[in-house]
Every structure is written in structure tokens, then in C-alpha cells.
Protein backbone atom coordinates (compact mmCIF):
# COMPACT_ATOMS: atom_id res chain seq x y z
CA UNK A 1 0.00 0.00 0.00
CA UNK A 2 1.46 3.19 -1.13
CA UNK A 3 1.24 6.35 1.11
CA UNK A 4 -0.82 8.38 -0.47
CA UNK A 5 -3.33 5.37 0.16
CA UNK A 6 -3.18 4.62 3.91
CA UNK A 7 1.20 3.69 4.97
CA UNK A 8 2.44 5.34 7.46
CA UNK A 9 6.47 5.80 7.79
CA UNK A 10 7.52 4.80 10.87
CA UNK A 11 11.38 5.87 12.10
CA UNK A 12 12.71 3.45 15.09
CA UNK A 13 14.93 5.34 17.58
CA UNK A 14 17.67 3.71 19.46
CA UNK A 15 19.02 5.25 21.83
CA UNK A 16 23.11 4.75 22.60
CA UNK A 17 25.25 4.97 24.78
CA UNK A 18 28.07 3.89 27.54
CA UNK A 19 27.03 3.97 31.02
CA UNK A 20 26.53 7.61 31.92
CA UNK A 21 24.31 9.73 33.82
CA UNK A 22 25.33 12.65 31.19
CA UNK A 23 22.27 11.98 28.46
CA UNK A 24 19.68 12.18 31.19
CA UNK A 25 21.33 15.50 33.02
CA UNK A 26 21.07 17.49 30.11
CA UNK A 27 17.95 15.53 29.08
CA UNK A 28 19.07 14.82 26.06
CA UNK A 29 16.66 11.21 25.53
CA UNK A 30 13.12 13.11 26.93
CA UNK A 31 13.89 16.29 24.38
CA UNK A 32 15.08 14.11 21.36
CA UNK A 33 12.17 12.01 21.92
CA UNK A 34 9.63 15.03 22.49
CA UNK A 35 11.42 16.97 19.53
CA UNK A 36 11.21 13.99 16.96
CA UNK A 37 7.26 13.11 17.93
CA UNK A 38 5.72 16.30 16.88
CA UNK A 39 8.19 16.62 13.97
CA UNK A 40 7.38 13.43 12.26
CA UNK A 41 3.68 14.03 13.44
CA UNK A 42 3.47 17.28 10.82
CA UNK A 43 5.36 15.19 8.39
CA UNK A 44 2.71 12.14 8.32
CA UNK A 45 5.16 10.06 9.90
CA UNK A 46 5.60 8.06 13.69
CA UNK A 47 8.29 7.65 15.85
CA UNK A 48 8.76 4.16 17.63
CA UNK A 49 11.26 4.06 20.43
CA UNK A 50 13.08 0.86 21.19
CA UNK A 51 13.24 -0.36 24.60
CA UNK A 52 17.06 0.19 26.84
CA UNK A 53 19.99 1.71 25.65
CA UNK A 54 22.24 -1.33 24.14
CA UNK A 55 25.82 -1.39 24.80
CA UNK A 56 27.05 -4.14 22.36
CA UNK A 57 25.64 -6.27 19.59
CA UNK A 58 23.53 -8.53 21.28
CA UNK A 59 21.42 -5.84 22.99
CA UNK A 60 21.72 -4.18 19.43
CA UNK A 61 20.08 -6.92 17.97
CA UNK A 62 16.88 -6.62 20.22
CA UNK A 63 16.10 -2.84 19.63
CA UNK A 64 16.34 -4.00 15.83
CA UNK A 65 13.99 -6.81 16.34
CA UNK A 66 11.53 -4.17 18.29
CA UNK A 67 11.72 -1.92 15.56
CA UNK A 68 11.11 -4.70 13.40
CA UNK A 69 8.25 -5.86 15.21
CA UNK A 70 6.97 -2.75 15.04
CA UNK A 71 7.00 -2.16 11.31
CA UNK A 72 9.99 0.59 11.62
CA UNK A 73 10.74 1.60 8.32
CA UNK A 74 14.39 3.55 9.14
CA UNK A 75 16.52 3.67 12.23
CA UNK A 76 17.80 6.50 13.76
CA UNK A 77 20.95 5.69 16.35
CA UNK A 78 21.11 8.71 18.65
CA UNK A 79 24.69 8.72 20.05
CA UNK A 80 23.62 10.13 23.18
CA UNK A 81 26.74 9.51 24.67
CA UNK A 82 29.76 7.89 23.55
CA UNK A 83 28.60 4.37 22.11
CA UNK A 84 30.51 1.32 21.22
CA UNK A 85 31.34 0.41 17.85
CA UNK A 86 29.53 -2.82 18.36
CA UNK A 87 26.58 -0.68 17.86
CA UNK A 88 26.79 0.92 15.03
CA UNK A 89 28.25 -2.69 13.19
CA UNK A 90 24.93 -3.82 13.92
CA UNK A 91 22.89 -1.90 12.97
CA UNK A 92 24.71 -1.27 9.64
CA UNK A 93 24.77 -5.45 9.12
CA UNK A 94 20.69 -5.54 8.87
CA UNK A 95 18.87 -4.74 6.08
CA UNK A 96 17.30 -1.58 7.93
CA UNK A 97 17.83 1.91 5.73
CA UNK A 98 19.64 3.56 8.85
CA UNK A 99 21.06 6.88 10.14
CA UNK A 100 23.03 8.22 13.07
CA UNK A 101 23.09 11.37 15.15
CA UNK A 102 25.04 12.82 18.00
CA UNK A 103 23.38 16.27 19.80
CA UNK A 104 26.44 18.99 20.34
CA UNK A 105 28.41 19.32 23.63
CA UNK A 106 26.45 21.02 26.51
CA UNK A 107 29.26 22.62 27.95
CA UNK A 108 32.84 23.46 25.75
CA UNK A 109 34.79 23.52 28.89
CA UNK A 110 36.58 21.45 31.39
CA UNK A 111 35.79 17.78 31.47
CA UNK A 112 34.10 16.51 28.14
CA UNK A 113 30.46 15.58 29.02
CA UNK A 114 28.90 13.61 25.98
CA UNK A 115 31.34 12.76 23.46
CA UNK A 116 29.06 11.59 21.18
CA UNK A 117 30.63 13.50 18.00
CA UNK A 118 33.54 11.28 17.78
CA UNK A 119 31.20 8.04 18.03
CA UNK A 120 29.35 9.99 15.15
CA UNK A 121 32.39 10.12 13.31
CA UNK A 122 33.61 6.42 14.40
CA UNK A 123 30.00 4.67 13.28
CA UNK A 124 30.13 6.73 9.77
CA UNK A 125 33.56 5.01 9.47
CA UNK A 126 32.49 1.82 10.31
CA UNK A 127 29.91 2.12 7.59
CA UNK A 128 32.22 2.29 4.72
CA UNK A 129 33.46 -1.03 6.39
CA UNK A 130 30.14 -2.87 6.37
CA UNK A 131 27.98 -1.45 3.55
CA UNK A 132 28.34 -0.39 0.06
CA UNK A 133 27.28 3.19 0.69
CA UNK A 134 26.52 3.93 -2.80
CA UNK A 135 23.84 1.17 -3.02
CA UNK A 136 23.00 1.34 0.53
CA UNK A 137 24.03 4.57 1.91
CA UNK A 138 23.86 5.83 5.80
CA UNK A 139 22.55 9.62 6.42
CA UNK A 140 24.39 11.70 9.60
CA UNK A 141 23.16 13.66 11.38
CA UNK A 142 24.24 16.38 14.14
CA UNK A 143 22.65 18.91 15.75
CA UNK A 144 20.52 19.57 19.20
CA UNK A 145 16.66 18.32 19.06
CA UNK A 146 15.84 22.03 18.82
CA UNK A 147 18.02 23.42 15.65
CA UNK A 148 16.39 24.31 12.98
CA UNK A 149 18.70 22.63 10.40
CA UNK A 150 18.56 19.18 12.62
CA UNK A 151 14.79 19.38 11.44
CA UNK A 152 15.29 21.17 7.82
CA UNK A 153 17.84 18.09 7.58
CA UNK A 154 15.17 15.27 8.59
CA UNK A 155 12.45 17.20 6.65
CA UNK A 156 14.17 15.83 3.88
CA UNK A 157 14.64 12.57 4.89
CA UNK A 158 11.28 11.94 5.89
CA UNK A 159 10.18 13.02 2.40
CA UNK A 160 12.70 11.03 0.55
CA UNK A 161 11.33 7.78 2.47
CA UNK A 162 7.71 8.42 2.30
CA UNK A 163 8.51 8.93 -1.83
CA UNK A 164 10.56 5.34 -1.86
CA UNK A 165 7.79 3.63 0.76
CA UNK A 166 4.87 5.02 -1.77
CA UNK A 167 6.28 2.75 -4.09
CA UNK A 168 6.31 -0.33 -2.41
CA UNK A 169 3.55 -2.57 -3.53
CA UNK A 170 2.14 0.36 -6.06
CA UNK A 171 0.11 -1.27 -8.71
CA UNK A 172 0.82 0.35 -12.55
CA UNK A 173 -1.86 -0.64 -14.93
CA UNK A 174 -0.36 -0.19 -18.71
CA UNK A 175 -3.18 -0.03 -20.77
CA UNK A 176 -2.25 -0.86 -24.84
CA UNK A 177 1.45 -1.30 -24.34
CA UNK A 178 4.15 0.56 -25.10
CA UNK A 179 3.34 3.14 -28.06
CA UNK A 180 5.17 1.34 -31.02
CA UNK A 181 8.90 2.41 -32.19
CA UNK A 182 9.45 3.86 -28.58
CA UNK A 183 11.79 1.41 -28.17
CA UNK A 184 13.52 3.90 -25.37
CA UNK A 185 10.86 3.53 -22.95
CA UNK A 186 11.14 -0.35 -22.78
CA UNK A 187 11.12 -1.52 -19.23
CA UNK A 188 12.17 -4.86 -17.71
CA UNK A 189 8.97 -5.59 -14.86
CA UNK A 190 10.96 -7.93 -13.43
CA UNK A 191 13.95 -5.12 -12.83
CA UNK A 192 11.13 -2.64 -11.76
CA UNK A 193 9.59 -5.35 -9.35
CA UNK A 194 12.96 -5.67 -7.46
CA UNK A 195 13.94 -2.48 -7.14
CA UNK A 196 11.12 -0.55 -6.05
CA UNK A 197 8.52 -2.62 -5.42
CA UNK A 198 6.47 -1.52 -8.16
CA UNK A 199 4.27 -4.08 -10.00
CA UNK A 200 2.70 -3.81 -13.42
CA UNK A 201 -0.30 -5.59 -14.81
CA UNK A 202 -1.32 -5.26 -18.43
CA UNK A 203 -4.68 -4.70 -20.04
CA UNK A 204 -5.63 -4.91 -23.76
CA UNK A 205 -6.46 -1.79 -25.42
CA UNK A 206 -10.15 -3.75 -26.21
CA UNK A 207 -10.72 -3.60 -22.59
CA UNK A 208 -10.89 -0.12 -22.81
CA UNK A 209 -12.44 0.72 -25.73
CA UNK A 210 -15.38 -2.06 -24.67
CA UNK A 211 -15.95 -0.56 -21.28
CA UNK A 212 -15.92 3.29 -22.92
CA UNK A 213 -19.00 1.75 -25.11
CA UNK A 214 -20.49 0.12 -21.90
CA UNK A 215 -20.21 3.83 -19.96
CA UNK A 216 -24.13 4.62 -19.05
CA UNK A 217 -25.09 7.78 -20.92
CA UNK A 218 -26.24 9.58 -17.85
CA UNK A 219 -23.22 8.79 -15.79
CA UNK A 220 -21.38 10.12 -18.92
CA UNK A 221 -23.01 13.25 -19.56
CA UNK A 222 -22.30 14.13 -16.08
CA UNK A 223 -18.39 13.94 -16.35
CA UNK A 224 -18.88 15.87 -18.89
CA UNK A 225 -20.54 18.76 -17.37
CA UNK A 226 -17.58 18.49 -14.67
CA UNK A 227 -15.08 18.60 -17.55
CA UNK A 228 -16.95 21.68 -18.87
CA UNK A 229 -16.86 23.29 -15.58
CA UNK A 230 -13.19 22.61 -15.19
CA UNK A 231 -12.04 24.80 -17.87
CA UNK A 232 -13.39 26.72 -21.26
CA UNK A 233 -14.51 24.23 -24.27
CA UNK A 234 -13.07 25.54 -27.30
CA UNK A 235 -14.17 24.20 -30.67
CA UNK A 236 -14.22 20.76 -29.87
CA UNK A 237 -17.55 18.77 -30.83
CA UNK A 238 -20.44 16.99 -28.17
CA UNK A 239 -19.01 13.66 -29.91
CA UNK A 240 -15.40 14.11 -28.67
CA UNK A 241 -16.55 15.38 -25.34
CA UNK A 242 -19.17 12.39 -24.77
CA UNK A 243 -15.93 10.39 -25.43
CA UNK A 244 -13.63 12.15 -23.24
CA UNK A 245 -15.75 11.62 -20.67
CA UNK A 246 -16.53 8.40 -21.49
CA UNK A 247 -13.01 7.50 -21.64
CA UNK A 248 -11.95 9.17 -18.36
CA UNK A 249 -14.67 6.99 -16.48
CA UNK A 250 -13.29 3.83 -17.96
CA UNK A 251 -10.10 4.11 -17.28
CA UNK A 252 -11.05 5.43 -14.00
CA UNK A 253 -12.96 2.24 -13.34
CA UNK A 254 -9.84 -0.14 -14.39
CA UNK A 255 -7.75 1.60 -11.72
CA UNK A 256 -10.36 1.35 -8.74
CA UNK A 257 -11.10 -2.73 -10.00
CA UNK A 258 -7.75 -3.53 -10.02
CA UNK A 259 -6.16 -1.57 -7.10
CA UNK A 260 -3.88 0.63 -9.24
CA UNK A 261 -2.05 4.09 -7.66
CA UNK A 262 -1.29 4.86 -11.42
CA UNK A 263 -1.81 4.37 -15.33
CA UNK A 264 0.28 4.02 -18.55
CA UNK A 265 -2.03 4.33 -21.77
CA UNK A 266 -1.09 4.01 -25.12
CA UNK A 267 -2.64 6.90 -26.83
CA UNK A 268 -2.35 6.24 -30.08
CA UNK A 269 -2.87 4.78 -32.63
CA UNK A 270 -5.82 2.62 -31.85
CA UNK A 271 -7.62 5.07 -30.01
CA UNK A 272 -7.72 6.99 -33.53
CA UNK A 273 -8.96 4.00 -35.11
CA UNK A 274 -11.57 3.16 -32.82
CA UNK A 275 -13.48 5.29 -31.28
CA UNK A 276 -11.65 7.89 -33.35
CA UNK A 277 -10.31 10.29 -30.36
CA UNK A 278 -7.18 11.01 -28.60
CA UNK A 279 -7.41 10.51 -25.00
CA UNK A 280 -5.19 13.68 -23.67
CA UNK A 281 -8.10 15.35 -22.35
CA UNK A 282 -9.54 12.61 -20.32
CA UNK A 283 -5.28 12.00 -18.77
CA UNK A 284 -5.49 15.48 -18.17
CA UNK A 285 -9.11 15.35 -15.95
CA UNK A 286 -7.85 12.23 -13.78
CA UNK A 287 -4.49 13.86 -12.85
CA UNK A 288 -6.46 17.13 -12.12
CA UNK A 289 -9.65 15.62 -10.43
CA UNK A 290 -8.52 12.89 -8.74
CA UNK A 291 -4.65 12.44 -8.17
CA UNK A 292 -3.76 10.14 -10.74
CA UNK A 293 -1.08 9.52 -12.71
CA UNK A 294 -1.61 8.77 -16.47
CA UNK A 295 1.67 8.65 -18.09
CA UNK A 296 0.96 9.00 -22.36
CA UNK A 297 2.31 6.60 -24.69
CA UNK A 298 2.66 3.39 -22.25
CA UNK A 299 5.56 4.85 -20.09
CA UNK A 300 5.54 2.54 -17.17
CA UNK A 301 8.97 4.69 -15.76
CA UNK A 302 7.18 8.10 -16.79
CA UNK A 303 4.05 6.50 -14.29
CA UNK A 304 6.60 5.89 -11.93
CA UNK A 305 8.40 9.10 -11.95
CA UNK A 306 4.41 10.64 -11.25
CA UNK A 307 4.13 8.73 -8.04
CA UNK A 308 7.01 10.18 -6.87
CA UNK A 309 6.28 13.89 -7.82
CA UNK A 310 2.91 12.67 -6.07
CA UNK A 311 4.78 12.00 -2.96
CA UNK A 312 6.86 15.01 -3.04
CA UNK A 313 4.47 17.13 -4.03
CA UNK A 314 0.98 16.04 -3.19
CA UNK A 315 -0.32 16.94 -6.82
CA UNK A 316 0.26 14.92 -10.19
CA UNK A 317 3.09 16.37 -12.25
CA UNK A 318 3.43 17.03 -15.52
CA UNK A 319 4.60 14.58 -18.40
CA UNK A 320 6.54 16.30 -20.75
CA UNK A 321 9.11 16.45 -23.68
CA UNK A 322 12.15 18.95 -23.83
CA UNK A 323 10.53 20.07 -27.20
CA UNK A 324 12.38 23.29 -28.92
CA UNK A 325 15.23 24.79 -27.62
CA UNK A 326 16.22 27.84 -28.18
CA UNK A 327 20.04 27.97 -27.75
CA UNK A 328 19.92 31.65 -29.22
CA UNK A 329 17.90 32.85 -26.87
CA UNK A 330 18.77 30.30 -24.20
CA UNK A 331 15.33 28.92 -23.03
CA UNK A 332 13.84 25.84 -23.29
CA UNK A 333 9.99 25.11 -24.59
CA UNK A 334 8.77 21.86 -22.37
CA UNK A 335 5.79 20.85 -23.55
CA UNK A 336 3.42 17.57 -24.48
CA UNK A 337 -0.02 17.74 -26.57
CA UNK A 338 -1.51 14.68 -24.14
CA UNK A 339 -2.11 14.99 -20.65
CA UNK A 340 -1.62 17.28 -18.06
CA UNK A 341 -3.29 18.33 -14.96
CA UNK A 342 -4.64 21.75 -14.75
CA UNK A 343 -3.29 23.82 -11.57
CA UNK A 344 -0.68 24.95 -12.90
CA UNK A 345 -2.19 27.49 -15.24
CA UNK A 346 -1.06 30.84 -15.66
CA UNK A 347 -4.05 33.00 -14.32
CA UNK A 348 -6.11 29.66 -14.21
CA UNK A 349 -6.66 29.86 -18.02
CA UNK A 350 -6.78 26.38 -19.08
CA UNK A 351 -8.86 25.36 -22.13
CA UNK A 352 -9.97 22.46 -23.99
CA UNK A 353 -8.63 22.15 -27.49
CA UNK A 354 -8.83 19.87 -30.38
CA UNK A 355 -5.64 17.71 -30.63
CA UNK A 356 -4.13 20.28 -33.33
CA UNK A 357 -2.78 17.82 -34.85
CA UNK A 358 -4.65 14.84 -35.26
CA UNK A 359 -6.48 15.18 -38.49
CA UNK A 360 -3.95 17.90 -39.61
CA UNK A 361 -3.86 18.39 -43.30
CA UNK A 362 -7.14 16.45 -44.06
CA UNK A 363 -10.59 17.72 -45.18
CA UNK A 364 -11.90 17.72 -41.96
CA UNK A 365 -9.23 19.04 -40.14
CA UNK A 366 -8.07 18.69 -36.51
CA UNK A 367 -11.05 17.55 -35.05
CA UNK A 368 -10.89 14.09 -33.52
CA UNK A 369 -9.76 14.05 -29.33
CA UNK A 370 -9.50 17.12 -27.33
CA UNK A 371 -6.18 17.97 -24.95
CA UNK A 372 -5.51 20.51 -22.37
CA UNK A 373 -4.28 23.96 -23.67
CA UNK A 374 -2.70 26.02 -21.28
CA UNK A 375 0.64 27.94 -20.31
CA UNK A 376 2.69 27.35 -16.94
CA UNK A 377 2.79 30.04 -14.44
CA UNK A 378 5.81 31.96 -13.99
CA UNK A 379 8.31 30.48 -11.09
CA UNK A 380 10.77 28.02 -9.98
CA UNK A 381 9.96 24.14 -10.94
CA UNK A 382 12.09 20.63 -11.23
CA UNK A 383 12.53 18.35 -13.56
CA UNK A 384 13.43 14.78 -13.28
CA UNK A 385 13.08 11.47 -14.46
CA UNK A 386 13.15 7.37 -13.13
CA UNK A 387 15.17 5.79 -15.75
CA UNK A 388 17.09 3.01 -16.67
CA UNK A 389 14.63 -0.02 -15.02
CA UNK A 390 14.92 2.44 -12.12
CA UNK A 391 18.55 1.96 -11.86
CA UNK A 392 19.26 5.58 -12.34
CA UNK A 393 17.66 8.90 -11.36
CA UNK A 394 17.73 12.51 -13.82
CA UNK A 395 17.16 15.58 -11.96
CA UNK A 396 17.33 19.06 -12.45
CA UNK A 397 15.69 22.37 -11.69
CA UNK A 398 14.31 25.66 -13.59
CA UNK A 399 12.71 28.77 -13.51
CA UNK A 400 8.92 29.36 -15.70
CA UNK A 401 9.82 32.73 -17.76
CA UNK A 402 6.37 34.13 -19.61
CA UNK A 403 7.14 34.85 -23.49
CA UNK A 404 4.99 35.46 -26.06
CA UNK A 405 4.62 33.54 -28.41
CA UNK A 406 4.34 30.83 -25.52
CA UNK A 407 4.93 27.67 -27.54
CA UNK A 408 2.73 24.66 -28.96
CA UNK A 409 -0.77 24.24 -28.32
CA UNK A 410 -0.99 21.93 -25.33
CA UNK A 411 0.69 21.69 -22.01
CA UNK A 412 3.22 24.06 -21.94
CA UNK A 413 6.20 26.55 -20.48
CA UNK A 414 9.85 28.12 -21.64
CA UNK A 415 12.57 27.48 -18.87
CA UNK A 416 15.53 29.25 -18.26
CA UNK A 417 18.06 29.34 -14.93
CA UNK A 418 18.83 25.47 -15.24
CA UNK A 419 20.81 23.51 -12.61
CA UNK A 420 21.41 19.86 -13.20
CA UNK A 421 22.24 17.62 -10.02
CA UNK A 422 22.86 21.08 -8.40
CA UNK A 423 25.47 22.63 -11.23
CA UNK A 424 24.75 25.59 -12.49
CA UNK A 425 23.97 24.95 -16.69
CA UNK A 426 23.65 26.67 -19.72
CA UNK A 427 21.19 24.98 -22.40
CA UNK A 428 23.83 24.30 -24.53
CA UNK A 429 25.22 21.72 -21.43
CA UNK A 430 21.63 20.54 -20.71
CA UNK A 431 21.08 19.44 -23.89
CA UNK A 432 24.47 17.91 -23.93
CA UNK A 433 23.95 15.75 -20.56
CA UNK A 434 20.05 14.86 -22.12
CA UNK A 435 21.89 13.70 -25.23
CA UNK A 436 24.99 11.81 -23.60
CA UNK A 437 22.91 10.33 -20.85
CA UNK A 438 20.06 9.29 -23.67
CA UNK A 439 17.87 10.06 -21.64
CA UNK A 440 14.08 9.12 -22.38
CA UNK A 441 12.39 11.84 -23.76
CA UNK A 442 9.57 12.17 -21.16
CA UNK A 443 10.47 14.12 -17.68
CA UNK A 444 7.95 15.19 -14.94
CA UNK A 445 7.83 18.76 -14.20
CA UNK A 446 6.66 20.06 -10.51
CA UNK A 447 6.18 23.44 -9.44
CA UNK A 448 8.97 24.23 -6.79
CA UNK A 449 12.32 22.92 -5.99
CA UNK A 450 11.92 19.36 -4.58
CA UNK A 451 16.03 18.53 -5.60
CA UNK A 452 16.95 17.47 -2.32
CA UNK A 453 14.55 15.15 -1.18
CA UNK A 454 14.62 14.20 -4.96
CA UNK A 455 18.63 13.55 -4.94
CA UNK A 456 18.06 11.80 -1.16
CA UNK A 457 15.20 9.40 -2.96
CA UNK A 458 17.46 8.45 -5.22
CA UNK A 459 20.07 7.76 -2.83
CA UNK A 460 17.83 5.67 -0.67
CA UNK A 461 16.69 3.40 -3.90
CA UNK A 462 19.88 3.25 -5.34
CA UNK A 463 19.94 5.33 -8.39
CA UNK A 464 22.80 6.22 -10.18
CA UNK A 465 22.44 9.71 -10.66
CA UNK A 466 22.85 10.91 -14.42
CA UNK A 467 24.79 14.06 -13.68
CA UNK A 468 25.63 17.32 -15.65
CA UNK A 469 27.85 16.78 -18.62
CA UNK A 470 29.36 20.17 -20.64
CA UNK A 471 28.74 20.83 -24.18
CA UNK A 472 31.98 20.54 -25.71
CA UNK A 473 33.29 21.49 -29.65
CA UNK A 474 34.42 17.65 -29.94
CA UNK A 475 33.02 13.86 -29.56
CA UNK A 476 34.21 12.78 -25.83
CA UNK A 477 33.09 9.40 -25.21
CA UNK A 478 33.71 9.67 -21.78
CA UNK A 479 30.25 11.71 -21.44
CA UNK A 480 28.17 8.75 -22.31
CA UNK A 481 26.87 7.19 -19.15
């Protein structure tokens, strides 16, 4: 169950150290304990705290098998004095994601009361020891139960978690397939299963077109007065709306019957053929009215990448391509004619449009499936992408400039300001580290800079991260990932 449906994360706290009256005369186990309670509370998160203060392996072993027992998802080691290495060794040798933390020195004179830093510093060394730390990495942390960056710190780690938990045992239903020729956004289930967690079921396009026919003509006419509500019709025909509708309630219905947090549609080119629409209005209206991801096309790790910008974010992101950039003027036209939720709007002015190009250059004309038109509001927003059977993370952030002409009919922005992995980058060396990295050529866009719970996800799930990469006047293979 994912979070967003019911999980909790739960952190386990153990707390360490020698024999020493110290912790509890500068109540340093009551305040962490207080402090980390109404923290994780505001975060949607629990603290469990395991019984004693272990001094070597074996007492080790039973706060792990409390926290176990009581579904801890992480373990926090506060080093509230100084602690044995048996401790840490331990802890690091179970399959628990894990962090430590040491509080600072009470006093800075005279006889040292806590020395907990230097078992800080001793259990981060005995993690390079006992772990691969790029597949299964240790956070540290440092800082009273009070300070401000102790929680800004956690903040993110709590996030990052709750993003890799929402995952486990998600459900994605691919609906069609995989769009044919997109051979680059092939994805080994098995790989994905592993990983993550994730599992994907598969559902004949039939299925959906039969249960779009079966759709009672009531219930569809009104989802389509909610869909008329939503935003301004513009040109598009009662046919193409009674399908939209139509097809938003069916595929609706598949992901309530079969349990799934998310969808991957092929949509095209049977949907053309029969019932002669494109479904990019009806994505659009599931993202916007009720949370959930449709990822165009049959991308199972664009579907993925949603339910983590769901986590992060609490909204659906946005599907996109990097579509035209501008290297003259430096900005960068994301956009996608499918799906797209609506609240990101400049001004709230969304509309529904005709695909524009569907029909293009017939006699009737671009008539057949409506989309979402609209233009991003101006501010700060990340990009990022699940690729590579989830093997590998892309992330990178960007500012929302208005220009006119604003780009492509559809869902739509120009970015500018990019940082990749935290580098500052021009577009020349963004489309550089797209090209070298090959990355796929979807990427979810969220309002806001999410990078560091983003980068810590990653971290916790054991992503590579595809990093910057310059543009250069030469061929360097040494930029391919």
C-alpha cells in the first residue's frame, strides 16, 4: 500500500550509549524524543522508540527486532553519549535503511560531558566497512533536538522515504502497451519489481475501448458537465466530449477494480482508429480531479516518476518532452499535446482544445480528441526522471519565464536558470547531458524545488544519478553514461 493510500512511515529510535548519567542531566533522551514526535507528526510520519539503551551487539540486535516488530521503516541511532562500535556494526549489518546522530556538547569547557561526535564520526567510518554506501548509503546527522537545520535536515529525509515507501507494492496498470517504435521507454517488470517494489499488470487496449461503449449515458453526460466546468470548451464537438468523458470513467474504473495508484495508456494509434479520439483530455481530468497519474504513450517509468512527484508534491506532475530549444535565446519550450493536470495554469486559463494535430492536413481538419491547452505560471519548478529499469535517477531544476509567443498548443512553459544535479547549466550543457545520458524523452515537471529530497530518494533506492555533462566542440566518449 502506497502512502498516499493509507502507509504510514515509521522511524525506530535507538538510543546509545556507555554507562553515563550525562544523556539524562542534560535531558538529552526526553527532548530528542519530544522533539522527533511532533516533527514526524506534521510530516505524516511516527516515531517508535526501542526499549534500553544497548551497549554491544547482542542488545543491538533486540532494539532491531523491536523496531522490526513494530514495522519501523528507518533507524535513527542517537549517540547520546559515547557508544561502542559494536553498535553501530549492527545496525549497519541488517537490512534496515539507517542513520546516526550525536546532539552537540552542553558545555565546551573542562571535562568533556557527551562525546558523542567522535562516536558519530567512528559509526560513519564503520559504515564504509560494512555497507556499500553507494547502493545502501547511511545519512548523519548532528545537531541539538531544537536546531532548525537538525529538522530542515530530517524534513528531507522523511520526504525522501515516504517517496521510496509510496512505491512499495504500487500497482501500474499499462493499458495498450508501449506506443510502437518507442523502443527507449522499454522496461524490464521484473527489474522494476525488485527495485522498487512496483508491479505492473497489463490490459488490452479492447478492454478499454469495450468498457468506454459500456459507460451509461447519464453517468457520462455528467463527467462531462464536470469537464466543462473545469475549464473553457473551445471548438471541440459533443461527440469528442461524450468520449472524453466516457473515456476518463473507464479508465477510472480499471484503476479502482484492479487496485492501481497509477496508469500508462497508449494513446495512439488505436484510439484513432476506434473510437476515433485522442485521450489527452480525459489523462489530463484524472491527474487534475482525482490524483492520478496517467503517463501518455505506455511509459511505465514516466508513471513511476508521477508517483514520486505525487509523494513530493501532493499533486500529479506534468509529463513532458524537452521540445524546442532555443540555444539563441537560451530557453527551453517543455511541452506535451496529451495529458496534463490543470493547476498549474497561468491566471487559471486552461482550455480544452482539439488535438491540433490529429487530423492535420485532411478535409476535416483537426477535429478528432480534445487535450488541455494552457501555459505554466511563472516560477521556480524541477525536472526529473526514473530511468534506466529504475537503476538511475535525472534531476534538475528551472525557472517558468512568460514569453509570447508561448509555444505549442498543449501543455506548456519556456525554462531558463537550469541547474542539473545542483550545477549551475547553460542549455547548450543541458542538452548535452540529455543527449549523452540518452535520456528518455519524457520528464515530470513540478512546481517548486523538490532537488533534495529528490537527490536523497534516489540515494535511498539506489539510483545512479545521471549528472551534468558540458557541451563541448568535440566527440568525448567519456560523457556517455
Amino acid at each position: 500500500m502506497s502512502i498516499q493510500s493509507g502507509g504510514t512511515l515509521k522511524i525506530g529510535l535507538i538510543k546509545a550509549s556507555l554507562p553515563s548519567y550525562f544523556p539524562e542531566r542534560y535531558d538529552v533522551w526526553e527532548r530528542a524524543e519530544s522533539e522527533l514526535a511532533t516533527l514526524f507528526k506534521g510530516l505524516g510520519a511516527s516515531l517508535f522508540v526501542a526499549p534500553g539503551i544497548p551497549l554491544d551487539g547482542r542488545e543491538t540486535q533486540a532494539a532491531l527486532d523491536a523496531c522490526a516488530e513494530n514495522d519501523a521503516d528507518f533507524i535513527l541511532v542517537l549517540h547520546g553519549g559515547f557508544t561502542m562500535g559494536d553498535v553501530a556494526r549492527t545496525v549497519l549489518a541488517s537490512q534496515f535503511r539507517a542513520g546516526f546522530w550525536s546532539v552537540p556538547e552542553p558545555i565546551r569547557t573542562g571535562d568533556v560531558q557527551l562525546n558523542n561526535f567522535v562516536s558519530l564520526n567512528m559509526s560513519m567510518s564503520i559504515a564504509r566497512l560494512v555497507r556499500d554506501l553507494r547502493r545502501r548509503p547511511v545519512k548523519w546527522f548532528h545537531g541539538a533536538p531544537e536546531s532548525r537545520a537538525l529538522k530542515a535536515s530530517l524534513k528531507v529525509t522523511i520526504r525522501a522515504l515516504k517517496a521510496a515507501k509510496s512505491l512499495k507494492g504500487a500497482r501500474i496498470g499499462v493499458v495498450g502497451g508501449l506506443a510502437m517504435t518507442f523502443y527507449n521507454m522499454e522496461v524490464s517488470t521484473n527489474m522494476l519489481r525488485k527495485r522498487l517494489g512496483v508491479e505492473v499488470a497489463h490490459h488490452d487496449m479492447h478492454e478499454l475501448q469495450n468498457r468506454m461503449a459500456a459507460v451509461d449515458d447519464g453517468r457520462a453526460a455528467r463527467e462531462s458537465n464536470l469537464i466543462r466546468k473545469a475549464a473553457e470548451v473551445v471548438g471541440i464537438g459533443e461527440q469528442q466530449m461524450d468520449l472524453t468523458s466516457r473515456c476518463a470513467l473507464a479508465m477510472r474504473d480499471i484503476a479502482d477494480e484492479f487496485g492501481y495508484t497509477a496508469l500508462a495508456v497508449s494513446d495512439w494509434p488505436a484510439l484513432q482508429a476506434d473510437p476515433g479520439m485522442h485521450p489527452g483530455a480525459a489523462f489530463s481530468w484524472l491527474e487534475e480531479r482525482g490524483n492520478l497519474p496517467v503517463a501518455s504513450e505506455g511509459d511505465v517509468l514516466g508513471a513511476v516518476s508521477q508517483l514520486v512527484a505525487l509523494s513530493l508534491t501532493d499533486r500529479v506532475g506534468y509529463l513532458l518532452d524537452m521540445t524546442e530549444p532555443d540555444l539563441e535565446d537560451g530557453s527551453l519550450l517543455a511541452w506535451h499535446g496529451g495529458g496534463g493536470p490543470l493547476y498549474l495554469a497561468d491566471e487559471g486559463r486552461a482550455r480544452w482544445i482539439n488535438h491540433p494535430m490529429i487530423g492535420r492536413g485532411t478535409e476535416a481538419g483537426p477535429i478528432f480528441g480534445a487535450i488541455c491547452d494552457l501555459v505554466f505560471r511563472p516560477g521556480p519548478v524541477t525536472l526529473f526522471r526514473v530511468a534506466r529499469d529504475a537503476r538511475a535517477l535525472f534531476r534538475m531544476t528551472a525557472n517558468v519565464e512568460s514569453r509570447d509567443p508561448s509555444g505549442f498548443a498543449g501543455c506548456r512553459g519556456w525554462l531558463r536558470d537550469f541547474s542539473i544535479g545542483g550545477k549551475a547549466s547553460s542549455l547548450e550543457d543541458l542538452v548535452a547531458t540529455v543527449m549523452a545520458h540518452g535520456m528518455e524523452h519524457h520528464f515530470v515537471l513540478v512546481p517548486g524545488d523538490v532537488s533534495s529530497p529528490l537527490a536523497e530518494f534516489g540515494s535511498w533506492t539506489g539510483m545512479e544519478p545521471l549528472g551534468f555533462r558540458p557541451m563541448r566542440p568535440h566527440l568525448e566518449a567519456t560523457d556517455f553514461s
